[in-house]
Protein backbone atom coordinates (compact mmCIF):
# COMPACT_ATOMS: atom_id res chain seq x y z
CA UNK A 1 24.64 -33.29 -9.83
CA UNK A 2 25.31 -32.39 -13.34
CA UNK A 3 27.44 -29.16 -14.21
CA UNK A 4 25.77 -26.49 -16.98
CA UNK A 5 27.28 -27.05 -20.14
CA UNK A 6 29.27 -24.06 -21.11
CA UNK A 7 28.13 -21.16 -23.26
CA UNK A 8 29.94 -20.47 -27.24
CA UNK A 9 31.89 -18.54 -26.00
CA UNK A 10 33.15 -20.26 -22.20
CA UNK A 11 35.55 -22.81 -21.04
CA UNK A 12 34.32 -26.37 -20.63
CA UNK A 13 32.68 -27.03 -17.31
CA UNK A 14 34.39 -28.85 -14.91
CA UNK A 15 34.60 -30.00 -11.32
CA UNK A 16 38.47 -30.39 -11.31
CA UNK A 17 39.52 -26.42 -11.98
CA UNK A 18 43.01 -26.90 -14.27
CA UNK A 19 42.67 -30.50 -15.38
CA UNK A 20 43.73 -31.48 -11.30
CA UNK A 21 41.67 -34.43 -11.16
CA UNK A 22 41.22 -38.38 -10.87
CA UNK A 23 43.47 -39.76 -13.71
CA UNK A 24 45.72 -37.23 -13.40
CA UNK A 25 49.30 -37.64 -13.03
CA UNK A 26 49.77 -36.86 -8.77
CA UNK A 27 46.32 -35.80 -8.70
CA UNK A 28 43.75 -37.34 -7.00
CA UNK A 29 44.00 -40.75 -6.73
CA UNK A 30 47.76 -41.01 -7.61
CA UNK A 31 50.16 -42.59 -5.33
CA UNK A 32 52.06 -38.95 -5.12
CA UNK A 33 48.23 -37.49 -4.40
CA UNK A 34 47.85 -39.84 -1.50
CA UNK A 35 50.66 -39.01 -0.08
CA UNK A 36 49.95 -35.30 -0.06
CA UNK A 37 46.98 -35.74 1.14
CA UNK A 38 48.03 -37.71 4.02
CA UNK A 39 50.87 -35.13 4.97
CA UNK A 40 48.78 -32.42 4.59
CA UNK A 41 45.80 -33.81 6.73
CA UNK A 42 48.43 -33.83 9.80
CA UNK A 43 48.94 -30.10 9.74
CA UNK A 44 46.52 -28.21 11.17
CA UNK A 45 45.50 -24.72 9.55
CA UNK A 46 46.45 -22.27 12.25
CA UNK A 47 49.77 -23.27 11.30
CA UNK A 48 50.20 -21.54 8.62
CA UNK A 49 51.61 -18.80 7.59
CA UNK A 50 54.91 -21.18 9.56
CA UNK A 51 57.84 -22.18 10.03
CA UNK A 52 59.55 -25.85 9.95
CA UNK A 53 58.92 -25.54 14.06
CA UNK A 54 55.73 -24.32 14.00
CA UNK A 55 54.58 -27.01 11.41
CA UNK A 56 56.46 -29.75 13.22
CA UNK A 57 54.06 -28.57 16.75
CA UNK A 58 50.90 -28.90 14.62
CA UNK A 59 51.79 -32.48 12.93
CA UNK A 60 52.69 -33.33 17.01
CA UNK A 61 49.32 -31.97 18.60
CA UNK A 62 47.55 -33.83 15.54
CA UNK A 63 49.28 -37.12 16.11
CA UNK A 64 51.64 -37.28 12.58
CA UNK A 65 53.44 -40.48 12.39
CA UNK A 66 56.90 -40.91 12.21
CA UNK A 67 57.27 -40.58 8.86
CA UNK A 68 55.19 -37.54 8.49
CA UNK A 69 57.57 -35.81 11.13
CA UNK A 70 60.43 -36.85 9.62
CA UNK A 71 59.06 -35.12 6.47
CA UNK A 72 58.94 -31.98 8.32
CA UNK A 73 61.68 -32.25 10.74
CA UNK A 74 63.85 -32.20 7.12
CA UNK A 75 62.29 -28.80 6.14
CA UNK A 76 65.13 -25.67 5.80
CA UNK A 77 65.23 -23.83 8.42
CA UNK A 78 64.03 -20.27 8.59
CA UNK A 79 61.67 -20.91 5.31
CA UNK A 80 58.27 -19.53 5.79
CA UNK A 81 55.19 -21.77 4.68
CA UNK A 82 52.02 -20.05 3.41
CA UNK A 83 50.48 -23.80 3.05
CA UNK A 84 51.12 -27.46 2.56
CA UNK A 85 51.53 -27.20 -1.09
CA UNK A 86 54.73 -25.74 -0.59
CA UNK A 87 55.67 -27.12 2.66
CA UNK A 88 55.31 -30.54 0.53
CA UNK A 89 57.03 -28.89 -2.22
CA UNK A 90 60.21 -28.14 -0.02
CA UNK A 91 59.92 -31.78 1.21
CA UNK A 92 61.70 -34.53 0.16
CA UNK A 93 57.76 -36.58 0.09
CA UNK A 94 57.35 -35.19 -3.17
CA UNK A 95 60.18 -37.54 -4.89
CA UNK A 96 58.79 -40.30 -3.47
């Protein structure tokens, strides 16, 4: 499927809203993307709006690995998380 090529006097059409894309640095595709991805995909939705404790329960009833709950076990305490973006932003996964 093909996007509509934009009008005179509209943005170029893309898939990837703000250049966050394949080929772009820790977007999809990068090493740092992956890894998102992955600790993301152990934290279930109904988690959030949480805490470090209430994140850590989802990433256990979803099977994280160790590394995952390490992640989160090193979250500050008494932070609210409104999604994994900044749950992974408060981590230390997104220096590595």
């Amino acid at each position: 499927m093909t996007p509509e090529p934009a009008g005179e006097d509209q943005p170029e059409v893309t898939f990837a809203p703000g250049g966050y894309g394949r080929g772009v640095p820790a977007g999809i595709g990068s090493t740092q993307g992956e890894a998102f991805s992955r600790f993301g995909s152990y934290i279930g939705l109904s988690a959030f709006p949480g805490n470090r404790i209430a994140l850590e329960r989802s990433a256990r009833t979803l099977e994280a690995p160790d590394d995952v709950m390490r992640l989160l076990a090193a979250l500050p305490d008494g932070e609210i998380f409104e999604n994994a973006a900044q749950a992974w932003e408060a981590s230390e996964g997104r220096k590595a």
